[in-house]
N, C-alpha and C. Protein backbone atom coordinates (compact mmCIF):
# COMPACT_ATOMS: atom_id res chain seq x y z
N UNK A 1 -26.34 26.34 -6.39
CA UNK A 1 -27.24 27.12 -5.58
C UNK A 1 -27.23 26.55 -4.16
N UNK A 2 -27.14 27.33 -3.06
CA UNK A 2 -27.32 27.06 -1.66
C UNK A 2 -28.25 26.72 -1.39
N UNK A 3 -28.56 25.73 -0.42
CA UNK A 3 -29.79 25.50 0.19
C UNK A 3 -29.70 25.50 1.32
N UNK A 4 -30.72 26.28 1.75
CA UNK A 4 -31.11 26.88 3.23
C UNK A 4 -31.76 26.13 4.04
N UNK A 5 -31.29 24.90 4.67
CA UNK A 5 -31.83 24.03 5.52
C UNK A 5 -31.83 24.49 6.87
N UNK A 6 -32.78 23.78 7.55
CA UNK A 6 -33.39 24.21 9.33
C UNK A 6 -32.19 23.50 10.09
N UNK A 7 -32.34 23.93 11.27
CA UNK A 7 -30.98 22.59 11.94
C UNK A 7 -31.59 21.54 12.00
N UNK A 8 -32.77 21.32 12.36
CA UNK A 8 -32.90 20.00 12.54
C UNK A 8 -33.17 19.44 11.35
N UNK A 9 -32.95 19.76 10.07
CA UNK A 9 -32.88 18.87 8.96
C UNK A 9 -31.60 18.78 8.40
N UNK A 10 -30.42 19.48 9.21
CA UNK A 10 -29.11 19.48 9.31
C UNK A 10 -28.86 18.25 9.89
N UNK A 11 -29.48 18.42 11.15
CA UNK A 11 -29.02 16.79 12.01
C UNK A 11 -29.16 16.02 11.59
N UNK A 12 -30.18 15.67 10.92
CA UNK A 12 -31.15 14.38 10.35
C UNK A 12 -30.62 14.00 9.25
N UNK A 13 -29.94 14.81 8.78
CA UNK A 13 -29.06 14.63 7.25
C UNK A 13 -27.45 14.89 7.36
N UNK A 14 -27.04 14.67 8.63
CA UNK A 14 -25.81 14.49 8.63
C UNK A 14 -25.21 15.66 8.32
N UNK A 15 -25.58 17.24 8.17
CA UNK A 15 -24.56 18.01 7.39
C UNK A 15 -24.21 19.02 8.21
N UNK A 16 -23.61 19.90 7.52
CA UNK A 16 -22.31 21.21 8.30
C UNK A 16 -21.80 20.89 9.59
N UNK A 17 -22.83 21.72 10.74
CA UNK A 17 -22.43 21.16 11.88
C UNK A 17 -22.20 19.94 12.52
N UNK A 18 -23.78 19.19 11.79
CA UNK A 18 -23.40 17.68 12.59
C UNK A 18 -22.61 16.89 11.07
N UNK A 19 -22.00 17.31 10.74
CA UNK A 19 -21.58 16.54 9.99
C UNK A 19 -20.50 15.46 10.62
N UNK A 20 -20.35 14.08 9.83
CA UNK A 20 -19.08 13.17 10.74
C UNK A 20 -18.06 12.83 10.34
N UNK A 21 -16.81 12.92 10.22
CA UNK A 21 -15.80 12.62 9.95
C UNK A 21 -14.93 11.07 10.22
N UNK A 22 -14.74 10.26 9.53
CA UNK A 22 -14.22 9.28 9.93
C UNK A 22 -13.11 9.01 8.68
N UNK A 23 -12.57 7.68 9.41
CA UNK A 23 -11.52 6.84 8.17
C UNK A 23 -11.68 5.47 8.14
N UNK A 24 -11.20 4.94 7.14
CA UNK A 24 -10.20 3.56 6.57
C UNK A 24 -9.36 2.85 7.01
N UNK A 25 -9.05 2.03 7.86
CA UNK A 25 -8.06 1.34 7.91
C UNK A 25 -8.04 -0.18 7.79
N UNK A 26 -6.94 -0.50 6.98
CA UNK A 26 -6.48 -1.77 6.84
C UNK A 26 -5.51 -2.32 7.08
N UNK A 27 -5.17 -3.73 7.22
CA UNK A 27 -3.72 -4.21 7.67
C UNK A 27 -3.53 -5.36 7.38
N UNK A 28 -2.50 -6.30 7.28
CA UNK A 28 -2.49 -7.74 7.40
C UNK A 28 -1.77 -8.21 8.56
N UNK A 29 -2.07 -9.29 8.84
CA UNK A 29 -0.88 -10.27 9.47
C UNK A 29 -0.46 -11.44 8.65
N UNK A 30 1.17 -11.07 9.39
CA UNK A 30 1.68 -12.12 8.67
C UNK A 30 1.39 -13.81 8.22
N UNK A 31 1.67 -13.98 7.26
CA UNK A 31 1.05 -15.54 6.91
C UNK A 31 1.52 -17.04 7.56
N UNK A 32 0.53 -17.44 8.06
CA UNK A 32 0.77 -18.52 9.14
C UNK A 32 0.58 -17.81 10.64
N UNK A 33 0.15 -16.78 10.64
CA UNK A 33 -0.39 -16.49 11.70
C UNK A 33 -1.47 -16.94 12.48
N UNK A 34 -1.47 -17.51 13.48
CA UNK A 34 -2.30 -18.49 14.03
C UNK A 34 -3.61 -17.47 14.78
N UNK A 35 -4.70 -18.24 14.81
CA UNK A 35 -6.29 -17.41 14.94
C UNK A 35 -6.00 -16.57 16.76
N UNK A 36 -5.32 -17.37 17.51
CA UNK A 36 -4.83 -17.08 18.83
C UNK A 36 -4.24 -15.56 18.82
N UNK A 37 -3.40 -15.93 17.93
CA UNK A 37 -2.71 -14.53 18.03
C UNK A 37 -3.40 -13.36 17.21
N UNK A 38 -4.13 -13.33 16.43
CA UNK A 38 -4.93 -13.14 15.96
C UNK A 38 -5.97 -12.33 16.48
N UNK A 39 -6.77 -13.06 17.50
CA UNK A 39 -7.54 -12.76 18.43
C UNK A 39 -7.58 -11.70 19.53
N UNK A 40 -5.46 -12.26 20.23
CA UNK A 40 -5.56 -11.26 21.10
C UNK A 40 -5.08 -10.06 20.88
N UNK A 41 -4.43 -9.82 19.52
CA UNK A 41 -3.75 -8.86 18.50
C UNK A 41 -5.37 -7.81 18.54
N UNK A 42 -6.27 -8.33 17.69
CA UNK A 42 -7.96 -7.44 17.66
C UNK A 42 -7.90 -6.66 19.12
N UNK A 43 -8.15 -8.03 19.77
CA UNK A 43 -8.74 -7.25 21.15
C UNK A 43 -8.06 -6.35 21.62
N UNK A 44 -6.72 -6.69 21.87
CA UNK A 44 -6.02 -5.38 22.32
C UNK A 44 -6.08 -4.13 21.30
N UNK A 45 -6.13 -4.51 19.85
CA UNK A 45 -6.70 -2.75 19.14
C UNK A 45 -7.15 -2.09 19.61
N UNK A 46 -8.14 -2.85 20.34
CA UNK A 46 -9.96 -2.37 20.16
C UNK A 46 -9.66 -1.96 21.82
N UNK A 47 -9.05 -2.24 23.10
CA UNK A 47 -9.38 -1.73 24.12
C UNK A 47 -7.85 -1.11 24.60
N UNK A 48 -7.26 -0.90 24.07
CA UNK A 48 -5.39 -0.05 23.85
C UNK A 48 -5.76 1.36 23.15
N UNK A 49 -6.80 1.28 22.05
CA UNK A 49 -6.72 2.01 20.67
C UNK A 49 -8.13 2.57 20.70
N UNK A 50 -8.99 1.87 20.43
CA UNK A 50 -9.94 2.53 19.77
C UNK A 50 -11.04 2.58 21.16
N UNK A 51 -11.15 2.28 22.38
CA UNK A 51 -12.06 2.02 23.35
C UNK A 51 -11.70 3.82 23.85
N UNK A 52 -10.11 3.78 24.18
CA UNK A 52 -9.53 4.89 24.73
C UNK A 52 -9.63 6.21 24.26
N UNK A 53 -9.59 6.21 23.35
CA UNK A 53 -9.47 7.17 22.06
C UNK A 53 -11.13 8.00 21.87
N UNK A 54 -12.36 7.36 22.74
CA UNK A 54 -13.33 7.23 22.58
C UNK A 54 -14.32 7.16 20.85
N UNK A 55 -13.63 6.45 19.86
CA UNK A 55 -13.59 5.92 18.70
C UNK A 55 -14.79 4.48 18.93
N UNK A 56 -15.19 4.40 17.47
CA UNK A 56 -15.93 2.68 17.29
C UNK A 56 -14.86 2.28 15.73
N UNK A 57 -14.91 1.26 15.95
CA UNK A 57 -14.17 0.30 14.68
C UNK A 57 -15.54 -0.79 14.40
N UNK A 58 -15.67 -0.38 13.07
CA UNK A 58 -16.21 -1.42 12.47
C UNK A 58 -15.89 -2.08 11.19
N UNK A 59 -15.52 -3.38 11.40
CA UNK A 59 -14.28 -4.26 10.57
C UNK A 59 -14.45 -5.62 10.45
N UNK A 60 -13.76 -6.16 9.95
CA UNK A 60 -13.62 -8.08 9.53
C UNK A 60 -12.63 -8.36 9.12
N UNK A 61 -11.89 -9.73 9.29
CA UNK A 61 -11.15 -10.29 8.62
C UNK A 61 -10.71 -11.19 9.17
N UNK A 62 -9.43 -12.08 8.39
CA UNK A 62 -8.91 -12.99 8.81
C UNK A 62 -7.42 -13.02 8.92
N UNK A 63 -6.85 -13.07 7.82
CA UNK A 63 -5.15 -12.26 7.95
C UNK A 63 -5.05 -11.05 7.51
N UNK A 64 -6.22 -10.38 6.31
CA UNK A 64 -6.40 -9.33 6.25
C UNK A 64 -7.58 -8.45 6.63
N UNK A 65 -7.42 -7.46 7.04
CA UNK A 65 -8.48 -6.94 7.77
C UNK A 65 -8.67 -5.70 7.07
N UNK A 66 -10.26 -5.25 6.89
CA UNK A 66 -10.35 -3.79 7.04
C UNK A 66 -11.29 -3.11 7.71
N UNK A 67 -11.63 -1.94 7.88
CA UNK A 67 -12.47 -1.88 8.30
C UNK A 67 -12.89 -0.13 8.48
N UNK A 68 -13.99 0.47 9.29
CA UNK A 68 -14.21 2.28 9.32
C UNK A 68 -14.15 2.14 10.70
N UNK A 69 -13.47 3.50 11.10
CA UNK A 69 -12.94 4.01 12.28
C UNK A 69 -13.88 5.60 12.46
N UNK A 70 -14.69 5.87 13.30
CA UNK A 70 -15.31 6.76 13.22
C UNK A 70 -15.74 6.80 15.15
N UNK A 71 -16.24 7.93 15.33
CA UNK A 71 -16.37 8.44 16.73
C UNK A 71 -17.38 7.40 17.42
N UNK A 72 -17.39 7.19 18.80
CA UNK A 72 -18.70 6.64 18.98
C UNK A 72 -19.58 7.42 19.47
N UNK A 73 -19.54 8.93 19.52
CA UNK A 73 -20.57 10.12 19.39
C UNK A 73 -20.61 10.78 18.21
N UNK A 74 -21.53 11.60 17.79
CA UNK A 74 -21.51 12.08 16.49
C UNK A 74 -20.37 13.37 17.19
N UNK A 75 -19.59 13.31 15.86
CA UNK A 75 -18.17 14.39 15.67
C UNK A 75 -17.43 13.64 14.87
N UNK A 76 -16.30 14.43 14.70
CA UNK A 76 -15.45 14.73 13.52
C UNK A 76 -14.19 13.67 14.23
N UNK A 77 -13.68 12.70 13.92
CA UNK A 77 -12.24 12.23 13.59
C UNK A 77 -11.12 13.33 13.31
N UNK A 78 -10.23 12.96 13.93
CA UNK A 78 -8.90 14.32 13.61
C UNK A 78 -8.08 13.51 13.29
N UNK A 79 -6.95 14.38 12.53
CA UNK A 79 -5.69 13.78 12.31
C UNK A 79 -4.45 13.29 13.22
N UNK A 80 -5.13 13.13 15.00
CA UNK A 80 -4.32 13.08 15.93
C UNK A 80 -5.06 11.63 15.82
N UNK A 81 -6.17 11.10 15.50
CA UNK A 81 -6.89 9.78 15.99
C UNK A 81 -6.04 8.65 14.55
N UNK A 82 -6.06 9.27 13.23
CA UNK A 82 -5.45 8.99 12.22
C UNK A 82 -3.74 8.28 12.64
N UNK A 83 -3.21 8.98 13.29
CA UNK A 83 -1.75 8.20 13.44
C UNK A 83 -2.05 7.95 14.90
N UNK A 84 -2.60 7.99 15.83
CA UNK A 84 -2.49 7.03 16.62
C UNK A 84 -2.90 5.32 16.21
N UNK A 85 -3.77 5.29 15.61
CA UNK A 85 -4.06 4.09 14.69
C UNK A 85 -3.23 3.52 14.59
N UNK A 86 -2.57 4.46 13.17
CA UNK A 86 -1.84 4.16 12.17
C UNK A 86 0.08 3.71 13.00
N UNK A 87 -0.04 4.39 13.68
CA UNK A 87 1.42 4.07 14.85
C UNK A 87 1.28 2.71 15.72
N UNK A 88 0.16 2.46 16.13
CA UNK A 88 0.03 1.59 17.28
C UNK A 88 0.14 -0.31 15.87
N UNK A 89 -0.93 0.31 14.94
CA UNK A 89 -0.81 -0.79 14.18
C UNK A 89 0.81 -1.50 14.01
N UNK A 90 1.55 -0.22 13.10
CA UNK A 90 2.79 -0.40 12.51
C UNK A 90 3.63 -1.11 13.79
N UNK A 91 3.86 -0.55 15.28
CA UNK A 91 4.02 -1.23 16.47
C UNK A 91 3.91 -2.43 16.47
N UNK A 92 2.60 -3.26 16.23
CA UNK A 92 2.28 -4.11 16.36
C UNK A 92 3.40 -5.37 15.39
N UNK A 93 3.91 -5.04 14.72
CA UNK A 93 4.52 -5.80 13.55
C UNK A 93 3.36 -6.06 12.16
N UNK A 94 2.35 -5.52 12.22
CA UNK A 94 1.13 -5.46 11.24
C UNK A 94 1.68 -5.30 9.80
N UNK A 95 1.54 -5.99 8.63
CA UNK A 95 1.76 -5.77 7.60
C UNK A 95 0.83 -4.71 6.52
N UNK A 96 1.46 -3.95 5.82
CA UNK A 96 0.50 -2.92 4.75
C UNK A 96 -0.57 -2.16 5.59
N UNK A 97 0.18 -1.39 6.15
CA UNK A 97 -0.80 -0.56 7.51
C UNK A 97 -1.39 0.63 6.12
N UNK A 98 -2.39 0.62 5.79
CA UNK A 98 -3.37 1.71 5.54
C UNK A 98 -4.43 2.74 6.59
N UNK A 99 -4.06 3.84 6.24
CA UNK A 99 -4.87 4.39 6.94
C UNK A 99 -5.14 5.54 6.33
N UNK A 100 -6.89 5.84 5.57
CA UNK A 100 -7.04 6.61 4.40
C UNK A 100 -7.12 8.23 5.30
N UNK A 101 -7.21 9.01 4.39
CA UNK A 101 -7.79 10.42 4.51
C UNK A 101 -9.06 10.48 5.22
N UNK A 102 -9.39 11.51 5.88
CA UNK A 102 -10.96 11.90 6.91
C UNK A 102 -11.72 11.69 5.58
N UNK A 103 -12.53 11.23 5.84
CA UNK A 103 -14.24 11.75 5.20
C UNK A 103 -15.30 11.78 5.44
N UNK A 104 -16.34 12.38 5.16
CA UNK A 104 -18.11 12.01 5.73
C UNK A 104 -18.40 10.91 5.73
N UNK A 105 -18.39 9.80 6.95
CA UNK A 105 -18.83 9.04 6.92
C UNK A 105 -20.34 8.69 6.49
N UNK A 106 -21.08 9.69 5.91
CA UNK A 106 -22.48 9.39 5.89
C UNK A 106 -22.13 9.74 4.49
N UNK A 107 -21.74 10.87 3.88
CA UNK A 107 -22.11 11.05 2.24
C UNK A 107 -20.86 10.80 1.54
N UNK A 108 -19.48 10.52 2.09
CA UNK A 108 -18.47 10.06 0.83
C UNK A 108 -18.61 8.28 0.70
């Protein structure tokens, strides 16, 4: 059965229109990889990749990393933000580049 929600209990609940789309990604570096390289490997992700892209990454790790890739306004992730990721990583010499399918970041 449908339910006939107001917009603003659309917004507030994340759905149809404002609904958000994001992804998955994971990677390693290679072993014996030193924290240096490490460091400036992240940073450049994050202001090459995901600053530009107008994207947020939120992630951890140490040789392996994962983390959610989602807008830093509410909207939808596309499959053009998906392989830019996923390309720039593999570039990088990054090991086991994952990069999952879109989903609701709020309800999957």
């Amino acid at each position: 059965m449908a339910v006939n929600r107001s917009r603003r209990l659309r917004k507030k609940l994340h759905l149809d229109e404002f609904k958000e789309l994001g992804f998955s990604v994971a990677w390693s570096f290679p072993a014996g990889t030193d924290t240096a390289t490490i460091d400036k490997t992240v940073d450049a992700f994050i202001n090459e990749v995901i600053e530009p892209q107008g994207l947020a990454y939120d992630g951890s790790g140490y040789l392996q990393w994962e983390g959610l890739v989602c807008l830093q306004k509410t909207g939808k992730c596309t499959e053009e933000h998906r392989t830019v990721v996923s390309q720039w990583l593999t570039e990088q010499g990054l090991e086991n580049v994952q990069v999952t399918e879109l989903f609701d970041v709020w309800w999957d």
